[in-house]
PDB file of N, CA and C in Angstrom:
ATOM      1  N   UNK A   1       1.489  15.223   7.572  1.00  0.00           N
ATOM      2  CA  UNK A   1       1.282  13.818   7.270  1.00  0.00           C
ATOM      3  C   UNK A   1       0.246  13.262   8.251  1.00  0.00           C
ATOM      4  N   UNK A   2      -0.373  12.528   7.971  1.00  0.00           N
ATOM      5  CA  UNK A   2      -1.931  11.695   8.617  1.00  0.00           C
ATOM      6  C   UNK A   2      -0.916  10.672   9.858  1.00  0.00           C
ATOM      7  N   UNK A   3      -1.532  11.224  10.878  1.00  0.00           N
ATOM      8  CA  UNK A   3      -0.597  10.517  12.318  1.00  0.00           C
ATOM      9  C   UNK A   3      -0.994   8.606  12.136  1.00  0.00           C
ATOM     10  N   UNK A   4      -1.948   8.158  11.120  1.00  0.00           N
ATOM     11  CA  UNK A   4      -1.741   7.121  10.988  1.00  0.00           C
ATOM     12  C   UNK A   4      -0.630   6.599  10.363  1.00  0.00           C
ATOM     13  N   UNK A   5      -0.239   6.857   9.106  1.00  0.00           N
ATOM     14  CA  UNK A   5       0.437   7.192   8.473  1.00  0.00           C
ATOM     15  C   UNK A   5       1.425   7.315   8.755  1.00  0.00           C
ATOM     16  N   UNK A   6       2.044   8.133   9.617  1.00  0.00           N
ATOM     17  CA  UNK A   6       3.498   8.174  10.593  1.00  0.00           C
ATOM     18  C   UNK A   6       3.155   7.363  11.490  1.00  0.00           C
ATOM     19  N   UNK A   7       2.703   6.714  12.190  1.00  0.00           N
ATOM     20  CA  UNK A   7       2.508   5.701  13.106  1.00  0.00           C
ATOM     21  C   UNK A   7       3.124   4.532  12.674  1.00  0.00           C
ATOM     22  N   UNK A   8       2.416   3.566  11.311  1.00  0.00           N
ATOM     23  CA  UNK A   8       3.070   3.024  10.151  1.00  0.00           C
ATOM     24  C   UNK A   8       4.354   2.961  10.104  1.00  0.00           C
ATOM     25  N   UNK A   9       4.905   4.103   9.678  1.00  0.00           N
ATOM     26  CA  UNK A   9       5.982   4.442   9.025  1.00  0.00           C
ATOM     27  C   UNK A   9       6.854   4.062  10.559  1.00  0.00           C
ATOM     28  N   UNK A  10       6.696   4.820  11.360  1.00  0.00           N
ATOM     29  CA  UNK A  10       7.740   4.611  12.427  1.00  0.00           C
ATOM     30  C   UNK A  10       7.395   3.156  13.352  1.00  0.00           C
ATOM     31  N   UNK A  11       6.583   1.884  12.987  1.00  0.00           N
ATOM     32  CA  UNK A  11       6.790   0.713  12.759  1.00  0.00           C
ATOM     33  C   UNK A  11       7.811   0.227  12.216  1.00  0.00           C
ATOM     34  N   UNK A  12       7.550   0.299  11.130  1.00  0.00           N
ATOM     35  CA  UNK A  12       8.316  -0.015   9.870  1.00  0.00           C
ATOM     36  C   UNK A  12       9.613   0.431  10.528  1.00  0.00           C
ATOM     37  N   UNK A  13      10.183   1.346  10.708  1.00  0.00           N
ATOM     38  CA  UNK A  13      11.715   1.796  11.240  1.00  0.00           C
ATOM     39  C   UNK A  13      12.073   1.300  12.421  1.00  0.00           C
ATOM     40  N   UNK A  14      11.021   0.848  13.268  1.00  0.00           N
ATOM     41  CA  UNK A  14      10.953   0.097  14.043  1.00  0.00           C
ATOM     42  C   UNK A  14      11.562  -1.589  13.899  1.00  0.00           C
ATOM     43  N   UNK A  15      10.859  -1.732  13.076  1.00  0.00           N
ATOM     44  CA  UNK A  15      10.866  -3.621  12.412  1.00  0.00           C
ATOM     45  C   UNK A  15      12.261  -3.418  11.437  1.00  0.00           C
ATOM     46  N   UNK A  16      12.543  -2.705  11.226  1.00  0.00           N
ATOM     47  CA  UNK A  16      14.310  -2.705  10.750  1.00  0.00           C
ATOM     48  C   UNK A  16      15.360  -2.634  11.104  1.00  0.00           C
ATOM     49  N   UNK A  17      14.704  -1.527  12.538  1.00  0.00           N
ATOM     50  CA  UNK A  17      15.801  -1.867  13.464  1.00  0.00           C
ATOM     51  C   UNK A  17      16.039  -2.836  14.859  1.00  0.00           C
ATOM     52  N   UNK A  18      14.912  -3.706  14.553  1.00  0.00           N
ATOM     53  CA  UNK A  18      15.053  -5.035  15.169  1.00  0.00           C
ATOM     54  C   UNK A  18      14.676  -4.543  16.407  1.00  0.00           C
ATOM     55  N   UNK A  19      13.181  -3.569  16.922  1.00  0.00           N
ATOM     56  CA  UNK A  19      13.591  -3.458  18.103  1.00  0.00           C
ATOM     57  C   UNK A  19      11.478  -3.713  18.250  1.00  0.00           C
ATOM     58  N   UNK A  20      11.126  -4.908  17.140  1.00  0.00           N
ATOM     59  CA  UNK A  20       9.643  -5.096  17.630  1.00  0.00           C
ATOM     60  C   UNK A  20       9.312  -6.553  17.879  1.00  0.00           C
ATOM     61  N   UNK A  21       8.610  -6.896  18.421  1.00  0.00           N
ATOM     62  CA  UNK A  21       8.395  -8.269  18.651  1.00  0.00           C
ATOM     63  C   UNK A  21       7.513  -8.781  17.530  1.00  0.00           C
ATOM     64  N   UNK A  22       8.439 -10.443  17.087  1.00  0.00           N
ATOM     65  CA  UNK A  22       7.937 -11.223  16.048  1.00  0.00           C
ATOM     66  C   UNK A  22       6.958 -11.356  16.111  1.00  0.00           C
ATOM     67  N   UNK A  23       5.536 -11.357  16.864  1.00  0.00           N
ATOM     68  CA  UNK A  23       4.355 -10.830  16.148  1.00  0.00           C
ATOM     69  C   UNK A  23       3.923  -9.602  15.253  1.00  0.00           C
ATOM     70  N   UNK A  24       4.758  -8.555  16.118  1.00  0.00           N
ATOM     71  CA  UNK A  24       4.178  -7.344  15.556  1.00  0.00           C
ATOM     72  C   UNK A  24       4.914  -7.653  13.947  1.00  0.00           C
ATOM     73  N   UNK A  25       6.121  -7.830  13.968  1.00  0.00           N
ATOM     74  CA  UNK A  25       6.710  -7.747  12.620  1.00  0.00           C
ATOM     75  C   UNK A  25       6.010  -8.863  11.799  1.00  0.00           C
ATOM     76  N   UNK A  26       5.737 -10.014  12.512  1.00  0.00           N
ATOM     77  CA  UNK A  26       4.706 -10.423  11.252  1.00  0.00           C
ATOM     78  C   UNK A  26       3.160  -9.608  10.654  1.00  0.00           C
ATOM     79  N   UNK A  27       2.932  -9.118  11.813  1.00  0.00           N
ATOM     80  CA  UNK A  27       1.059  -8.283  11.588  1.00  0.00           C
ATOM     81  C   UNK A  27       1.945  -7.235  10.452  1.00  0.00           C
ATOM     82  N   UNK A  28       3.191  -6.123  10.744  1.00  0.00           N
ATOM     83  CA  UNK A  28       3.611  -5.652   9.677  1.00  0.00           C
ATOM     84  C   UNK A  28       3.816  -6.102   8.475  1.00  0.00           C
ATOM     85  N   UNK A  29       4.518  -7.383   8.131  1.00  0.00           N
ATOM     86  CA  UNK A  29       5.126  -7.603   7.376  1.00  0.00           C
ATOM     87  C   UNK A  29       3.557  -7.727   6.116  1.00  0.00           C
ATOM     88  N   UNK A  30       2.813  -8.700   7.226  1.00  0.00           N
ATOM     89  CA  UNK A  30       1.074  -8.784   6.163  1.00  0.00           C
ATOM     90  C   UNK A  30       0.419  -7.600   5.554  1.00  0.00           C
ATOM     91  N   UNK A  31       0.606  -6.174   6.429  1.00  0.00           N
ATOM     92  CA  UNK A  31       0.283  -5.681   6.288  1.00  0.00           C
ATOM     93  C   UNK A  31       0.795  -4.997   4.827  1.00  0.00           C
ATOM     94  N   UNK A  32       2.322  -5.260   4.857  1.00  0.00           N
ATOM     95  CA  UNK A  32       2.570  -4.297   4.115  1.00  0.00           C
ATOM     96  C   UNK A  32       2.408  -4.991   2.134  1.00  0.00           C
ATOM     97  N   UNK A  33       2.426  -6.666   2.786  1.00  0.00           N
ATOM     98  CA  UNK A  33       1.956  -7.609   1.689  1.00  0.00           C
ATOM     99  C   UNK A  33       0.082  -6.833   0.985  1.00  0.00           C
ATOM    100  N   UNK A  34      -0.075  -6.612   2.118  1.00  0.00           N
ATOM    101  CA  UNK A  34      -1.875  -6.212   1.775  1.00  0.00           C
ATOM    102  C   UNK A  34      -2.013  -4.680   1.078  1.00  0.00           C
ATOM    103  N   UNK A  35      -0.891  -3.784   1.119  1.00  0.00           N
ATOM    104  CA  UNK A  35      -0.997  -2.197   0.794  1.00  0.00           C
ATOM    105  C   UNK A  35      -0.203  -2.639  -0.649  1.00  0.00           C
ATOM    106  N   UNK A  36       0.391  -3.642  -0.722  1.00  0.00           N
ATOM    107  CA  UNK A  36       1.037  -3.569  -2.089  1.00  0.00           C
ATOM    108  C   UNK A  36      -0.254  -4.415  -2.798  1.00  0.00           C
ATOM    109  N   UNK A  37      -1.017  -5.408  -2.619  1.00  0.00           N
ATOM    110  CA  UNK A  37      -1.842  -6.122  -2.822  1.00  0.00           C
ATOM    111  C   UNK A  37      -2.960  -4.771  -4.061  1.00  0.00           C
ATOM    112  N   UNK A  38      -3.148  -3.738  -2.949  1.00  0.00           N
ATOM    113  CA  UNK A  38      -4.456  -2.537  -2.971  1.00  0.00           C
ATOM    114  C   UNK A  38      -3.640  -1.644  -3.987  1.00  0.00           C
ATOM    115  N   UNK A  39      -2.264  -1.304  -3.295  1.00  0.00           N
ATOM    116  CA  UNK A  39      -1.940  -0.737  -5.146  1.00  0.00           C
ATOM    117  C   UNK A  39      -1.847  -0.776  -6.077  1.00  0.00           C
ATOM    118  N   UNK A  40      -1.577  -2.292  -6.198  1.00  0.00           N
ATOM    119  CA  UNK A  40      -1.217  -2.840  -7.661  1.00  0.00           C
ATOM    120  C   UNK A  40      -2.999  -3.387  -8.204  1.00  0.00           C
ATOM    121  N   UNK A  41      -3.692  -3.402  -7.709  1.00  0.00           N
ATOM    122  CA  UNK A  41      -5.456  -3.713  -7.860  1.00  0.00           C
ATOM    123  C   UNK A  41      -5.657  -1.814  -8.242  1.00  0.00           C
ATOM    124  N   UNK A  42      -5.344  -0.888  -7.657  1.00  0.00           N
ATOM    125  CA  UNK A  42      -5.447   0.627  -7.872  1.00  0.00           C
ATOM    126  C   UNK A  42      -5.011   0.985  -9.084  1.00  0.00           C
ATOM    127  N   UNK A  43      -3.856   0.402  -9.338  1.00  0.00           N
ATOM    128  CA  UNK A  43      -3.146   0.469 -10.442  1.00  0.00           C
ATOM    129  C   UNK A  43      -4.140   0.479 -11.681  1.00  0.00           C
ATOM    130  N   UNK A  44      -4.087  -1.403 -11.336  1.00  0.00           N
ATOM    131  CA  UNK A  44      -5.303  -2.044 -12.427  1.00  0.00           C
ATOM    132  C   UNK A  44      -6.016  -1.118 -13.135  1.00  0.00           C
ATOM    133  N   UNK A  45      -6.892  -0.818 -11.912  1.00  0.00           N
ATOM    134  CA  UNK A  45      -8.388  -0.223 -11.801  1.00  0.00           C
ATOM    135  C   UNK A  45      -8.110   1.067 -12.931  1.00  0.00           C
ATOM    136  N   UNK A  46      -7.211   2.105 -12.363  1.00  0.00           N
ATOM    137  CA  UNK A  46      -6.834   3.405 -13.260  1.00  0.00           C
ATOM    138  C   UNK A  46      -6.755   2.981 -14.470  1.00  0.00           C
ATOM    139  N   UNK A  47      -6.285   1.988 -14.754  1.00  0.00           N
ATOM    140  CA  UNK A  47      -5.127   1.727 -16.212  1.00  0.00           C
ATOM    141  C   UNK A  47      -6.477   1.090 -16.955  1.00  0.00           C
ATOM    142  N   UNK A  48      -7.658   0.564 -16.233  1.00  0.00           N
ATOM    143  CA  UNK A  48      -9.005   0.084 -17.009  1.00  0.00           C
ATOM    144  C   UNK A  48      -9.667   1.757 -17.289  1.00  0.00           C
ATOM    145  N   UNK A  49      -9.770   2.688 -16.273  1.00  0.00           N
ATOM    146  CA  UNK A  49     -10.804   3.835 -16.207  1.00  0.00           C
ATOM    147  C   UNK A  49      -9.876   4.859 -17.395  1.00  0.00           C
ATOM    148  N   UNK A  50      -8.435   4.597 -17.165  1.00  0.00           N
ATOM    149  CA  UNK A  50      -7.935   5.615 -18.759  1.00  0.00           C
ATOM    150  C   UNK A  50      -8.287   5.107 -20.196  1.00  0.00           C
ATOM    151  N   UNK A  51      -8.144   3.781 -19.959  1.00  0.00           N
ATOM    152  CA  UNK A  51      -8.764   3.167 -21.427  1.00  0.00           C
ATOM    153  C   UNK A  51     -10.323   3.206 -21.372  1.00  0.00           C
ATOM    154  N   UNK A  52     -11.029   3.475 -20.901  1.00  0.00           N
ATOM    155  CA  UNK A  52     -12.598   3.449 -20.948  1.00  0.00           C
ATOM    156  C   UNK A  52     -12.361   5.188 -21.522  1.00  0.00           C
ATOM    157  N   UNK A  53     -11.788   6.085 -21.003  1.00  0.00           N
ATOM    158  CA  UNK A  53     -11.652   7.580 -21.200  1.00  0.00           C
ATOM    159  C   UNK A  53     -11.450   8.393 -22.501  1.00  0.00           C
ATOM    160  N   UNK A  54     -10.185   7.179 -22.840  1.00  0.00           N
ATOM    161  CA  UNK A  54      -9.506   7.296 -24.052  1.00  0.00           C
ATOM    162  C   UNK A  54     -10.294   6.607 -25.228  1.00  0.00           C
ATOM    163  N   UNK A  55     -11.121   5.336 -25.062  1.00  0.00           N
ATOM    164  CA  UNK A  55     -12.105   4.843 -25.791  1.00  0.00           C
ATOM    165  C   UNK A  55     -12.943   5.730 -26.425  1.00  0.00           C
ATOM    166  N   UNK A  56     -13.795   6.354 -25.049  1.00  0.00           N
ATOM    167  CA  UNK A  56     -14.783   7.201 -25.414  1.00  0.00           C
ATOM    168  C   UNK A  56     -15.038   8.995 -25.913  1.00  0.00           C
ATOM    169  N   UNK A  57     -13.105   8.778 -26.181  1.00  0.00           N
ATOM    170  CA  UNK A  57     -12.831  10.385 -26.802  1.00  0.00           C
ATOM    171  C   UNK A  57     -12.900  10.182 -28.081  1.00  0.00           C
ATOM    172  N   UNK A  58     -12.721   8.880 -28.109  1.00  0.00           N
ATOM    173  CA  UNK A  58     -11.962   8.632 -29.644  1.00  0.00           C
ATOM    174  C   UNK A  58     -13.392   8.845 -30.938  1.00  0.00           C
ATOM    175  N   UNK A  59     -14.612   8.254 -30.000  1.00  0.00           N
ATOM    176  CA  UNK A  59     -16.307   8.518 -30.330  1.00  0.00           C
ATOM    177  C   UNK A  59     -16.731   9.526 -31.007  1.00  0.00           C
TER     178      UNK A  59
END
């Protein structure tokens, strides 16, 4: 796993178990508002590039 990535993650287990300071858990909490933000826009994006795919089989 990408040591950023586990870095993250053991935040996060961090900020649950109540042992980070209310800044950091807010910079987390945005953060994790902003990775759901980028997936669900990722999402989007795929779900436009399969219908452009599927459009142009159909040709």
């Amino acid at each position: 796993m990408d040591p950023d990535v586990r870095a993250f993650f053991d935040t996060v287990d961090d900020l649950f178990a109540g042992r980070v300071a209310p800044a950091t858990r807010d910079a987390a909490r945005h953060a994790l508002v902003d990775m759901n933000l980028a997936r669900m826009r990722a999402r989007a994006r795929l779900a436009e590039l399969e219908a452009e795919l599927d459009g142009s089989s159909d040709g």
